[in-house]
C-alpha atoms as a PDB file:
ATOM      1  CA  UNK A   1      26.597 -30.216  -2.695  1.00  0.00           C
ATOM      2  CA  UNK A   2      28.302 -33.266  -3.240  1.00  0.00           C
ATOM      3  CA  UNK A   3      27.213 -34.076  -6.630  1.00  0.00           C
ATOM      4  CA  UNK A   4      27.666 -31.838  -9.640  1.00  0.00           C
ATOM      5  CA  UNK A   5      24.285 -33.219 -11.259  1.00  0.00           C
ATOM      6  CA  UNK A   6      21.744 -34.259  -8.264  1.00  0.00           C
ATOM      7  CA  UNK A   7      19.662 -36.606 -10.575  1.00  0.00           C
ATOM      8  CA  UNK A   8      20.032 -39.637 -12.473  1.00  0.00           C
ATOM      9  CA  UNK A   9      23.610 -40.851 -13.998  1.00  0.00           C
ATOM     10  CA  UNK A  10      26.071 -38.913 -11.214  1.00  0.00           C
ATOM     11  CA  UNK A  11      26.517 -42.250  -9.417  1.00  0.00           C
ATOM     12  CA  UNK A  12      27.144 -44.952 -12.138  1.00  0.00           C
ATOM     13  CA  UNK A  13      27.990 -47.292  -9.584  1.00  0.00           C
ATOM     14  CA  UNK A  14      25.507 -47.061  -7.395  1.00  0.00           C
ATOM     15  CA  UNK A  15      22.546 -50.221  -8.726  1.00  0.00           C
ATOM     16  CA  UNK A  16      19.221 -48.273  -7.522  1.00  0.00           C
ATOM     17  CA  UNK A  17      20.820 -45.060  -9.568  1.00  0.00           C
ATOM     18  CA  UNK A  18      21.690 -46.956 -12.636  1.00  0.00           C
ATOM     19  CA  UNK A  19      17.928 -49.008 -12.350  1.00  0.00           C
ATOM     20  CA  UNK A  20      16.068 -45.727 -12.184  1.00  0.00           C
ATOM     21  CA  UNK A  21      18.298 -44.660 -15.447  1.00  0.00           C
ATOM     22  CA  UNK A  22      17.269 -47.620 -17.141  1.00  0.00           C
ATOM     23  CA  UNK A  23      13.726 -47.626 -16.272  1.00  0.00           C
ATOM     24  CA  UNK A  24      13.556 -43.716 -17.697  1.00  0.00           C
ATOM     25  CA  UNK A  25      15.263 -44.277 -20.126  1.00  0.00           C
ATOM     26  CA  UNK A  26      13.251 -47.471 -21.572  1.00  0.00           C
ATOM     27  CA  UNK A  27      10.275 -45.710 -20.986  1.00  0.00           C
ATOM     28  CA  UNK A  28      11.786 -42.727 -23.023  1.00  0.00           C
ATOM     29  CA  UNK A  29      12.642 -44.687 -26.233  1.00  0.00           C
ATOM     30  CA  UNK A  30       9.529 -46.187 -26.109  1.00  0.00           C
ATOM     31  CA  UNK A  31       7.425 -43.049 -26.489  1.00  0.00           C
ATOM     32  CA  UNK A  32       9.651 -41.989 -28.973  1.00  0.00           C
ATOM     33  CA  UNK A  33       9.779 -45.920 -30.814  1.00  0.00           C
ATOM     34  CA  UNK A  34       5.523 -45.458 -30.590  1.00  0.00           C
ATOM     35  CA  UNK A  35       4.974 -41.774 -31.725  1.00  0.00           C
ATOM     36  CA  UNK A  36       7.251 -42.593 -35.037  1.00  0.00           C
ATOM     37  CA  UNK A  37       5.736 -45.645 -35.606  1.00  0.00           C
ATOM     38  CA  UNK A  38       2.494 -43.956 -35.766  1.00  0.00           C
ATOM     39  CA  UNK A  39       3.762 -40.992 -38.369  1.00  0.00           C
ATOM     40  CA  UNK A  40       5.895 -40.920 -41.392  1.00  0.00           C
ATOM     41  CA  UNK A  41       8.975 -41.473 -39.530  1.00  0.00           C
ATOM     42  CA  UNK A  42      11.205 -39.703 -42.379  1.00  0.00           C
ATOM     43  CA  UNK A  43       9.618 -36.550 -41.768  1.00  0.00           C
ATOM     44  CA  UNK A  44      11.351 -33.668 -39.519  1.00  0.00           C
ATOM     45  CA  UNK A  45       8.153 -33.251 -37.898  1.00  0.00           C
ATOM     46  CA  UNK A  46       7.350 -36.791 -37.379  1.00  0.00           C
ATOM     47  CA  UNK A  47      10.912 -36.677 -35.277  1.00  0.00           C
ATOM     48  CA  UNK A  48      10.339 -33.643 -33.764  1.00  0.00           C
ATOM     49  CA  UNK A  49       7.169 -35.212 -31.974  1.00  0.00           C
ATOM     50  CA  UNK A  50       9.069 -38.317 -31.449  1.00  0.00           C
ATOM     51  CA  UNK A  51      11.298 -36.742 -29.408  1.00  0.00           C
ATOM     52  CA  UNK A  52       8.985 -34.579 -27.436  1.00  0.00           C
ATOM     53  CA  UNK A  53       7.417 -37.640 -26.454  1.00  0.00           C
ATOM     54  CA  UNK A  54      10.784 -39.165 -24.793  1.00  0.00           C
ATOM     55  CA  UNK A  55      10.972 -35.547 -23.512  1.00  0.00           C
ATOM     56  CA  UNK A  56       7.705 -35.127 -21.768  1.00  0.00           C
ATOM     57  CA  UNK A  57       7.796 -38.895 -20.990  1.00  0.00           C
ATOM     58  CA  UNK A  58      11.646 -38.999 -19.015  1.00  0.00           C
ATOM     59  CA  UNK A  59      11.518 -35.038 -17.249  1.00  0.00           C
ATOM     60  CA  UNK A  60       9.442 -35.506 -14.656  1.00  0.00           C
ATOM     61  CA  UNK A  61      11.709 -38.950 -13.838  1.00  0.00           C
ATOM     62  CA  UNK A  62      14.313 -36.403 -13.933  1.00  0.00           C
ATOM     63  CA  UNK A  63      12.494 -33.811 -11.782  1.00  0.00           C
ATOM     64  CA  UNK A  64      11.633 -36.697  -9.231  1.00  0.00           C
ATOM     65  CA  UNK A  65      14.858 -38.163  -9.106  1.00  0.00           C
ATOM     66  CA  UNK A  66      17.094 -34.348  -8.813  1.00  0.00           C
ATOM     67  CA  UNK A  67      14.808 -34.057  -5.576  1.00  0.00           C
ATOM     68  CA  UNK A  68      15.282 -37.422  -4.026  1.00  0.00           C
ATOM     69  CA  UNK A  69      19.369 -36.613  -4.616  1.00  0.00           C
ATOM     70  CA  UNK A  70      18.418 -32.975  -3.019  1.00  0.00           C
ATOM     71  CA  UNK A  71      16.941 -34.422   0.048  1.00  0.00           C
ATOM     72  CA  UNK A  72      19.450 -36.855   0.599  1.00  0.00           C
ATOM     73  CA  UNK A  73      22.347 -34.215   0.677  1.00  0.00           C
ATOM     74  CA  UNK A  74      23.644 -34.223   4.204  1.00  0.00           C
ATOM     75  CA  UNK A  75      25.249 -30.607   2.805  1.00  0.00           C
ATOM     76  CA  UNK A  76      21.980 -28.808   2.835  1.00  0.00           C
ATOM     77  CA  UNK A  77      21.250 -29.388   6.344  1.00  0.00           C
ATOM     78  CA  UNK A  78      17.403 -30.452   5.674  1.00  0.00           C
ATOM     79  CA  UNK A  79      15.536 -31.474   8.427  1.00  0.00           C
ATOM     80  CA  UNK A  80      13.713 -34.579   8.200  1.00  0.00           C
ATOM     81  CA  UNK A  81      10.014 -32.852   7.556  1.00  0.00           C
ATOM     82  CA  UNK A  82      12.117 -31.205   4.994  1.00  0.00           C
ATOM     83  CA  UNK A  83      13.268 -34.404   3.397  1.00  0.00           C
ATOM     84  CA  UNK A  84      10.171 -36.043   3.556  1.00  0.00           C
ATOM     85  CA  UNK A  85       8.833 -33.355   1.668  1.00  0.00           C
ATOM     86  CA  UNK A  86      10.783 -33.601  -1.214  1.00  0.00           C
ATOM     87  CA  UNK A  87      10.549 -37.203  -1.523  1.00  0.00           C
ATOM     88  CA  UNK A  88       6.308 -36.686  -1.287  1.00  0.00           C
ATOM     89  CA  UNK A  89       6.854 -34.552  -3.644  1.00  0.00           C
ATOM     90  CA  UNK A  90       8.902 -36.592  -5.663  1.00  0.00           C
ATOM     91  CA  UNK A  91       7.122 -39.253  -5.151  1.00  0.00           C
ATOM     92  CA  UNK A  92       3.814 -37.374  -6.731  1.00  0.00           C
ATOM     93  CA  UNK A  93       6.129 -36.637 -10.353  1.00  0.00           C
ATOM     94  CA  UNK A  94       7.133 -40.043 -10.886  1.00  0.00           C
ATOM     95  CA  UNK A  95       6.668 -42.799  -8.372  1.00  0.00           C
ATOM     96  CA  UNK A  96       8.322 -45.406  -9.964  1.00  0.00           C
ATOM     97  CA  UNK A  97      11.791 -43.881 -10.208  1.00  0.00           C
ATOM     98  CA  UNK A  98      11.234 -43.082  -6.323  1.00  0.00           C
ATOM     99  CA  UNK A  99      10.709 -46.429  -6.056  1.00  0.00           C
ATOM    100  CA  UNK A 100      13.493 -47.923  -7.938  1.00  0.00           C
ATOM    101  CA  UNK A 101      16.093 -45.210  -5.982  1.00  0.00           C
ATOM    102  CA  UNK A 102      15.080 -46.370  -2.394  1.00  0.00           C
ATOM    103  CA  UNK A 103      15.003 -49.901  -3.884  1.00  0.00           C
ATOM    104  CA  UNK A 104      11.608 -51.112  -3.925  1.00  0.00           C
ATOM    105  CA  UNK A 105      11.695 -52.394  -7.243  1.00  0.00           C
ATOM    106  CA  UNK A 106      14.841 -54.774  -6.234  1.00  0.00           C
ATOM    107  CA  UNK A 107      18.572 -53.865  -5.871  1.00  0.00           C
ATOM    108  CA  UNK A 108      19.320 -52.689  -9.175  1.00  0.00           C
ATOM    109  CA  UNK A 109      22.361 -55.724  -9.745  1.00  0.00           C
ATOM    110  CA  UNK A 110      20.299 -58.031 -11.400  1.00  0.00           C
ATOM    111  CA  UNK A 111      18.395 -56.244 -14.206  1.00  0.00           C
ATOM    112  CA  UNK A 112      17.401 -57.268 -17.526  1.00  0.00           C
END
């Protein structure tokens, strides 16, 4: 493979990479930001949810994107019913991060 991680965050210059990031990644912080402000934030277990919330919230994001990187690896030899078989399945974990890496949500170089 050419990458060393096949998800998110390998390609920092690549715009539709780093607009998938940020759109995990917001969505992460804000299921942590709501599950503390909902419990006594200065508890370890209030924290402890808080953070399995970003978890469960940003992995299958993660999931999604690692197989969109898979099935665009001209290494593995895929064939194309291959390809479009990760990317369905993909697609089914977390569409908008498929979305934002084949740039449907815009090009990534003018975010906010």
């Amino acid at each position: 493979m050419t990458h060393f991680l096949p998800m998110l965050g390998d390609r920092r210059t690549d715009p539709l990479d780093n607009l998938a990031y940020q759109g995990l990644a917001q969505r992460a912080v804000d299921a942590f930001e709501i599950a503390l402000h909902y419990q006594d934030a200065c508890t370890a277990e209030a924290r402890q949810e808080a953070l399995h919330n970003a978890l469960t919230t940003a992995a299958p994001g993660l999931v999604a994107a690692a197989l969109v990187r898979l099935a665009d690896d001209p290494g593995l030899g895929l064939t194309i019913e291959q390809r479009e078989y990760l990317t369905d399945i993909a697609t089914g974990l977390d569409l908008d991060t498929v979305e934002d890496l084949f740039g449907a949500n815009g090009d990534g170089i003018h975010t906010s």
